[in-house]
N, C-alpha and C. Protein backbone atom coordinates (compact mmCIF):
# COMPACT_ATOMS: atom_id res chain seq x y z
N UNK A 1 6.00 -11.73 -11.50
CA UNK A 1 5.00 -10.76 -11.08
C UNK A 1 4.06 -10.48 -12.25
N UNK A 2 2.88 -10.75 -12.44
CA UNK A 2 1.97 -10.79 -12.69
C UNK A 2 1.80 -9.03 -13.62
N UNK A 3 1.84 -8.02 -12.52
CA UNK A 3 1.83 -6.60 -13.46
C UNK A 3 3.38 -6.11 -13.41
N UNK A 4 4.31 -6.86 -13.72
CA UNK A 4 5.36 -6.13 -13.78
C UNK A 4 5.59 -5.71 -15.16
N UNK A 5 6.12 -4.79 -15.91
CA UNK A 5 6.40 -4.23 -17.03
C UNK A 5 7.80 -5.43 -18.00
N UNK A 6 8.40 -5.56 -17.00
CA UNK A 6 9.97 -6.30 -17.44
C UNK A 6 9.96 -7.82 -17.21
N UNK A 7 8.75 -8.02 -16.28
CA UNK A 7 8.48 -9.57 -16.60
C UNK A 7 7.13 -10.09 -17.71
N UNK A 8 6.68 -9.14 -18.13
CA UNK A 8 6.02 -8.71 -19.68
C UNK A 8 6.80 -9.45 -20.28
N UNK A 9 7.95 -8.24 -20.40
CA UNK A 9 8.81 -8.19 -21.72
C UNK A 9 10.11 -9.81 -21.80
N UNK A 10 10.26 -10.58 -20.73
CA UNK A 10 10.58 -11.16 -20.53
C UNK A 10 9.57 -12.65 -20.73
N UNK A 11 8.57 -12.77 -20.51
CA UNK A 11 7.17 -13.76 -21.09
C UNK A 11 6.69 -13.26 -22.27
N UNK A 12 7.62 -12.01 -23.24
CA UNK A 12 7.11 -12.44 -24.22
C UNK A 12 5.86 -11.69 -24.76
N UNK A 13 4.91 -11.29 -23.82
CA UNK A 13 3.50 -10.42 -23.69
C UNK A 13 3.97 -8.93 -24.13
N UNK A 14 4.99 -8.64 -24.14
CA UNK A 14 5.56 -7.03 -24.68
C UNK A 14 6.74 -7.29 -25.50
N UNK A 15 6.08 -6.24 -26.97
CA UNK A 15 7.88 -6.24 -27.42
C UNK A 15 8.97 -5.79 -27.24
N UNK A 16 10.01 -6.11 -27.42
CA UNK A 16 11.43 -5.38 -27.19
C UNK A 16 12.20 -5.77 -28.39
N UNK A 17 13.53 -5.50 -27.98
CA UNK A 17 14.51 -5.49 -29.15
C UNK A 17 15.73 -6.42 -28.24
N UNK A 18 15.28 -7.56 -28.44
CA UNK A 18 16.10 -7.70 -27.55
C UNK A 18 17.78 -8.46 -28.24
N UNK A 19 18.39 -8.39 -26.91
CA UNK A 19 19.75 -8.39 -27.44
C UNK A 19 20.36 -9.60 -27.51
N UNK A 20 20.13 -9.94 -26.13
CA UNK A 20 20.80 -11.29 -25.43
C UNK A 20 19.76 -12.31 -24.44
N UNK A 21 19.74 -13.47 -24.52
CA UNK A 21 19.06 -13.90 -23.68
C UNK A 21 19.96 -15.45 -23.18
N UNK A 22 19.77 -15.47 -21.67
CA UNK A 22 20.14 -16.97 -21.26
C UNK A 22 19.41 -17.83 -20.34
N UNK A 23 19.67 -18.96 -19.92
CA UNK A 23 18.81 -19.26 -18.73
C UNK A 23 18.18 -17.96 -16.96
N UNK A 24 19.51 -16.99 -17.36
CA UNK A 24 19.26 -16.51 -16.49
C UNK A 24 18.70 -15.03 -16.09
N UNK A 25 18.89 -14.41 -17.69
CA UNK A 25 18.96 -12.99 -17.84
C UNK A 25 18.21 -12.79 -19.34
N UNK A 26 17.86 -11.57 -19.45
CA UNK A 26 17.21 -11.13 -20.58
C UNK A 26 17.55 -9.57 -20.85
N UNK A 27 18.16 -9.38 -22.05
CA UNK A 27 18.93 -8.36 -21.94
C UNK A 27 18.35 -7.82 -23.43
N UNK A 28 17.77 -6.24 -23.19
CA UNK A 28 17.19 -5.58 -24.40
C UNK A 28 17.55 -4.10 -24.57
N UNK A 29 17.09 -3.27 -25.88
CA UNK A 29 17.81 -2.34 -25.93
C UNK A 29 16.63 -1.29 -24.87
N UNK A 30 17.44 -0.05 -24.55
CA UNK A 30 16.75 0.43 -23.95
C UNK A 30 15.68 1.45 -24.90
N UNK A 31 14.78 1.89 -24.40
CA UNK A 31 13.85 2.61 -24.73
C UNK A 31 13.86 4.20 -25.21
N UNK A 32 14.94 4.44 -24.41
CA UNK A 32 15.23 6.12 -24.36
C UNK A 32 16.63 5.99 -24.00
N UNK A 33 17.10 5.65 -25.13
CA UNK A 33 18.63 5.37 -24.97
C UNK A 33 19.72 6.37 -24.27
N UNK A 34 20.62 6.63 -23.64
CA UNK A 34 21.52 7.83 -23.15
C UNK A 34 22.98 7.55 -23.90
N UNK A 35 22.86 6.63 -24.63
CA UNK A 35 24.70 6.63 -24.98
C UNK A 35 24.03 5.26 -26.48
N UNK A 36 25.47 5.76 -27.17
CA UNK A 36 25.07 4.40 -28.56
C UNK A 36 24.62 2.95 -28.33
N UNK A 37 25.42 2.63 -27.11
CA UNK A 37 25.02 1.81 -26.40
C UNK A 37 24.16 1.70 -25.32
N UNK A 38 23.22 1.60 -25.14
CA UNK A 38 22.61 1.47 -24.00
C UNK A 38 21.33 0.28 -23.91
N UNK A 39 21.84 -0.43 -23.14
CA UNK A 39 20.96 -2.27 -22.62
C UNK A 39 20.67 -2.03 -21.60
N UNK A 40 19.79 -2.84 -21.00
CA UNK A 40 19.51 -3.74 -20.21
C UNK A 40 19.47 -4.94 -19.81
N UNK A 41 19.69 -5.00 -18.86
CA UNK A 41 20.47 -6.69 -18.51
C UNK A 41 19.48 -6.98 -17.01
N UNK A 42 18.37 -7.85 -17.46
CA UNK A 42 17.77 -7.99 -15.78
C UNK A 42 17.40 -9.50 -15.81
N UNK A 43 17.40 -9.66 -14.65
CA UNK A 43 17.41 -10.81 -14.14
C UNK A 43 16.02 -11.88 -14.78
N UNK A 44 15.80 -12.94 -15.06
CA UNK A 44 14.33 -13.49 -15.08
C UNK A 44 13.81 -13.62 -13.62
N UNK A 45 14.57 -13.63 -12.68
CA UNK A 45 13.77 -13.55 -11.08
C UNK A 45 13.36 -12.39 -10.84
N UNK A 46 12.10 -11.96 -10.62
CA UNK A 46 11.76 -11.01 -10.09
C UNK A 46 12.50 -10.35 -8.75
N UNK A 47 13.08 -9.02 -8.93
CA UNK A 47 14.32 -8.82 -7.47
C UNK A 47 13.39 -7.28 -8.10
N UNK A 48 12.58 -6.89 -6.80
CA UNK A 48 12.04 -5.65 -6.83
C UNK A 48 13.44 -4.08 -7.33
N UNK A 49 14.50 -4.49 -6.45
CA UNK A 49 15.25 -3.39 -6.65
C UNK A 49 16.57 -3.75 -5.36
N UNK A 50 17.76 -3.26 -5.99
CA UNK A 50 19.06 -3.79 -5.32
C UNK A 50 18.61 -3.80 -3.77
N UNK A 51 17.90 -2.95 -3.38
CA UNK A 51 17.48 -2.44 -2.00
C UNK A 51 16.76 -3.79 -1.69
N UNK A 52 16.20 -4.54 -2.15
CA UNK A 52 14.79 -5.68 -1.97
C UNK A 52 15.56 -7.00 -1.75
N UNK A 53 17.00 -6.78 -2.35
CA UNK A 53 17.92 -8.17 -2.61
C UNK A 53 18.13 -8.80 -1.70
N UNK A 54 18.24 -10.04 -1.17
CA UNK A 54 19.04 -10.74 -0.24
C UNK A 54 19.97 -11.41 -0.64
N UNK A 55 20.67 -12.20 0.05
CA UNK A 55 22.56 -12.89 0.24
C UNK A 55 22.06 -13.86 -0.98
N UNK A 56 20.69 -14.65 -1.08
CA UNK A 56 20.27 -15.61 -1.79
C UNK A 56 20.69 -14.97 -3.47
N UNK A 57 20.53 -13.63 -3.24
CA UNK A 57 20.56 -13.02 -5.14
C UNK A 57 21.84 -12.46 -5.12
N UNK A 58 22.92 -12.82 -4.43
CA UNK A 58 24.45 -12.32 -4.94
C UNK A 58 24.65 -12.87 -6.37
N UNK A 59 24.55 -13.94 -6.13
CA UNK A 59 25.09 -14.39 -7.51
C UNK A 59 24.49 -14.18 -8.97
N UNK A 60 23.18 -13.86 -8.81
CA UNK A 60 22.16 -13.03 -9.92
C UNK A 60 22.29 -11.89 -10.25
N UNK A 61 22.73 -10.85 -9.11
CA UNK A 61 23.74 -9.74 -9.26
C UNK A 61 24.76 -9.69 -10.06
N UNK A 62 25.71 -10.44 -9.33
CA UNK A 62 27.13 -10.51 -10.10
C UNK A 62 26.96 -11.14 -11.54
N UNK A 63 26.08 -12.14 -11.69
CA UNK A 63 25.98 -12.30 -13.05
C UNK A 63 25.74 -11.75 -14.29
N UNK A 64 24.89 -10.31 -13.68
CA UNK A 64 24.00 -9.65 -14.83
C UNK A 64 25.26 -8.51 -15.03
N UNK A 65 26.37 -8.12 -14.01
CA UNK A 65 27.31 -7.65 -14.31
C UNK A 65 28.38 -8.22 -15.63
N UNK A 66 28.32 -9.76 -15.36
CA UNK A 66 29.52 -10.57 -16.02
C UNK A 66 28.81 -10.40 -17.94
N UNK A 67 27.47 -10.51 -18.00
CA UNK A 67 26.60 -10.32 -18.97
C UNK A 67 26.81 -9.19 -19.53
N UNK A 68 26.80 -8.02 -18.36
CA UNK A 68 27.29 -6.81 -19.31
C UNK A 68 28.66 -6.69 -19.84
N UNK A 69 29.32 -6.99 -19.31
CA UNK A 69 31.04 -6.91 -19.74
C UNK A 69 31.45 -7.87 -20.83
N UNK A 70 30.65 -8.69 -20.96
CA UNK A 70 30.45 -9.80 -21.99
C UNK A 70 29.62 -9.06 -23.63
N UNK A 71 28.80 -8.86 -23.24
CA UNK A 71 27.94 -7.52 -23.98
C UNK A 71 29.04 -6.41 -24.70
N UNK A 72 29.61 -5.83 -23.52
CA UNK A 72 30.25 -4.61 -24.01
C UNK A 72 31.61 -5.31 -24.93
N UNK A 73 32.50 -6.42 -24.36
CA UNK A 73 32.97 -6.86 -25.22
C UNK A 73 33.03 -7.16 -26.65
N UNK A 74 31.74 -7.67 -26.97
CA UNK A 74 31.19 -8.33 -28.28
C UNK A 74 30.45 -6.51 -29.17
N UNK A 75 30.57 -5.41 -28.55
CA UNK A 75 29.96 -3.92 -28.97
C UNK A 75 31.45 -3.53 -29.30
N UNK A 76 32.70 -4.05 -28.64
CA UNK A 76 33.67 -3.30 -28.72
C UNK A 76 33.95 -2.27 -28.18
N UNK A 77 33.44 -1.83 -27.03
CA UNK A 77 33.41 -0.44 -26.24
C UNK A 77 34.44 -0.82 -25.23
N UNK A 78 35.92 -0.42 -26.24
CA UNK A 78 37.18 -0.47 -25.50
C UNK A 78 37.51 0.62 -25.04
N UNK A 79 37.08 1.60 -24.80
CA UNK A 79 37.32 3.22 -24.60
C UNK A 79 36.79 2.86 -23.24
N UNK A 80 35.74 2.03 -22.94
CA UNK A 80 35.27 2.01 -21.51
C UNK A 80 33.80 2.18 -21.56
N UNK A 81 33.10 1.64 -20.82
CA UNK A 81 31.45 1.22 -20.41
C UNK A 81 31.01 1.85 -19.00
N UNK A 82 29.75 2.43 -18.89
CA UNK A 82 29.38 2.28 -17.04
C UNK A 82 28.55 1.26 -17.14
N UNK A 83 28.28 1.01 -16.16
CA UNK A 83 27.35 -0.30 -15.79
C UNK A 83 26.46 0.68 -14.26
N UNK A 84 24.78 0.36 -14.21
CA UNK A 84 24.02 1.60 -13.53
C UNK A 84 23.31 0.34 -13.02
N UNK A 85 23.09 0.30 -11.45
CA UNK A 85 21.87 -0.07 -10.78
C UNK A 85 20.89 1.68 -10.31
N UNK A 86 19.91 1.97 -10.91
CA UNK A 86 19.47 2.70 -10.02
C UNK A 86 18.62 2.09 -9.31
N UNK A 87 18.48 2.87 -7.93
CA UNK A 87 17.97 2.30 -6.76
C UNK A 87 16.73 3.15 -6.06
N UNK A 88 15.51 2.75 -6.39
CA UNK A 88 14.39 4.23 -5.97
C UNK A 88 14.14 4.92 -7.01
N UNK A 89 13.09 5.68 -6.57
CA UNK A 89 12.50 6.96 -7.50
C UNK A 89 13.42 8.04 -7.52
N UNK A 90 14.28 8.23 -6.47
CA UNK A 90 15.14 9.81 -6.77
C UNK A 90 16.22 9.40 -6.81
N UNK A 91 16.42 7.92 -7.31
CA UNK A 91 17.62 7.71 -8.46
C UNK A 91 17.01 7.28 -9.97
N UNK A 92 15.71 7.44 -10.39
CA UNK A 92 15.41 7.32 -11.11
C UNK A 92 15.19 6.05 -11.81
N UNK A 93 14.90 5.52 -10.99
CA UNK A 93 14.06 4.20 -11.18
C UNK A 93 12.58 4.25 -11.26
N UNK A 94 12.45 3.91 -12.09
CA UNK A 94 10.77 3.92 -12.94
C UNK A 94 10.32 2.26 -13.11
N UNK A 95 10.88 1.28 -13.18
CA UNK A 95 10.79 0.07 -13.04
C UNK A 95 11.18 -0.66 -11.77
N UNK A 96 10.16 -1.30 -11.67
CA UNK A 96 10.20 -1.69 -10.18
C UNK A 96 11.01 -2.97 -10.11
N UNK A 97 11.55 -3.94 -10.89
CA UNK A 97 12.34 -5.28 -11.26
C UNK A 97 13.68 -4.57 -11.15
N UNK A 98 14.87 -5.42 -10.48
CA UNK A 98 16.39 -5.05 -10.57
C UNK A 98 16.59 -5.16 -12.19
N UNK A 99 17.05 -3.97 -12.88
CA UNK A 99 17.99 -3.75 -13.81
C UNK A 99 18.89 -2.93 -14.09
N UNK A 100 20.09 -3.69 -14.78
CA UNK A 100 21.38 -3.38 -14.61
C UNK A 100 21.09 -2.23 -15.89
N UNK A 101 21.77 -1.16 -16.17
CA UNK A 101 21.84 -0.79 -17.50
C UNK A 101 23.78 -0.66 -18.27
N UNK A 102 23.58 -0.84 -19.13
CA UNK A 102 24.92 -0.98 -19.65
C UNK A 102 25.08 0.13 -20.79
N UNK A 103 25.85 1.19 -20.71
CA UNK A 103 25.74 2.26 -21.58
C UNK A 103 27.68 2.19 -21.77
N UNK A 104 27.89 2.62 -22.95
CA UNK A 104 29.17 2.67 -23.82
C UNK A 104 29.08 3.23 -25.08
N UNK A 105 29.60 3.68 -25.50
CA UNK A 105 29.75 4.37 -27.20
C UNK A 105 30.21 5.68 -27.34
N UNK A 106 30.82 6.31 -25.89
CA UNK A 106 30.56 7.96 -25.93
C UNK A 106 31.44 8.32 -24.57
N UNK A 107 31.50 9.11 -24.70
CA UNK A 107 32.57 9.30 -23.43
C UNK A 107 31.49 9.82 -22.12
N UNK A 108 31.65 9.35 -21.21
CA UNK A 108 30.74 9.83 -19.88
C UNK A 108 31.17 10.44 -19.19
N UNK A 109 30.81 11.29 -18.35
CA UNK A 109 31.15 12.89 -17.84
C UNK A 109 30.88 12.07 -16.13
N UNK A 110 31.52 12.73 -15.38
CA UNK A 110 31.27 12.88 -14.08
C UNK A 110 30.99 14.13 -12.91
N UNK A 111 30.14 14.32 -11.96
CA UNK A 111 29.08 12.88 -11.56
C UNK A 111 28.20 12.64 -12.85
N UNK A 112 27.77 11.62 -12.94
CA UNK A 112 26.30 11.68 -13.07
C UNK A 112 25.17 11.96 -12.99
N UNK A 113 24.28 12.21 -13.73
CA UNK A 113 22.86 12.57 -12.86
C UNK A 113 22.53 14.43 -13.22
């Protein structure tokens, strides 16, 4: 997508910090971090938002999961990690591209939000 913010930062046209990258995913730190850890893990296919997904992007899904747990592994966040799709504006989605976020370093409270 042409004006997307995260396929910018993914071509390269915006900087980031980034963390991890593979054929399939591009994974950077976040911006306004919520925990010591906190990434992003999104897809290089443009997937508007989990809501936009079809059966075709299961496996782009599940992958950017396997990426984070892989991630959190190599951070050492043995105490435990969340892993966040938000979905929409009144879950607080501000980026319109599926991304996963991966936060660990701190203990997380429940609910969320």
């Amino acid at each position: 997508m042409e004006d997307c913010l995260f396929c910018k930062i993914i071509a390269g046209k915006i900087p980031s910090k980034r963390v991890y990258e593979d054929d399939r995913t591009f994974v950077f730190e976040d911006i306004r971090p919520q925990a010591p850890t906190h990434v992003l893990v999104i897809p290089k296919k443009h997937i508007l938002g989990l809501d936009q997904a079809s059966e075709s992007d299961a496996a782009i899904i599940g992958y950017c999961q396997l990426v984070a747990a892989k991630l959190a592994r190599e951070r050492k966040l043995e105490g435990g990690f969340r892993t966040v799709y938000n979905v929409g504006p009144d879950a607080g989605q501000t980026v319109f591209h599926l991304h996963l976020h991966l936060l660990g370093g701190r203990k997380m409270s429940w609910p969320p939000g």
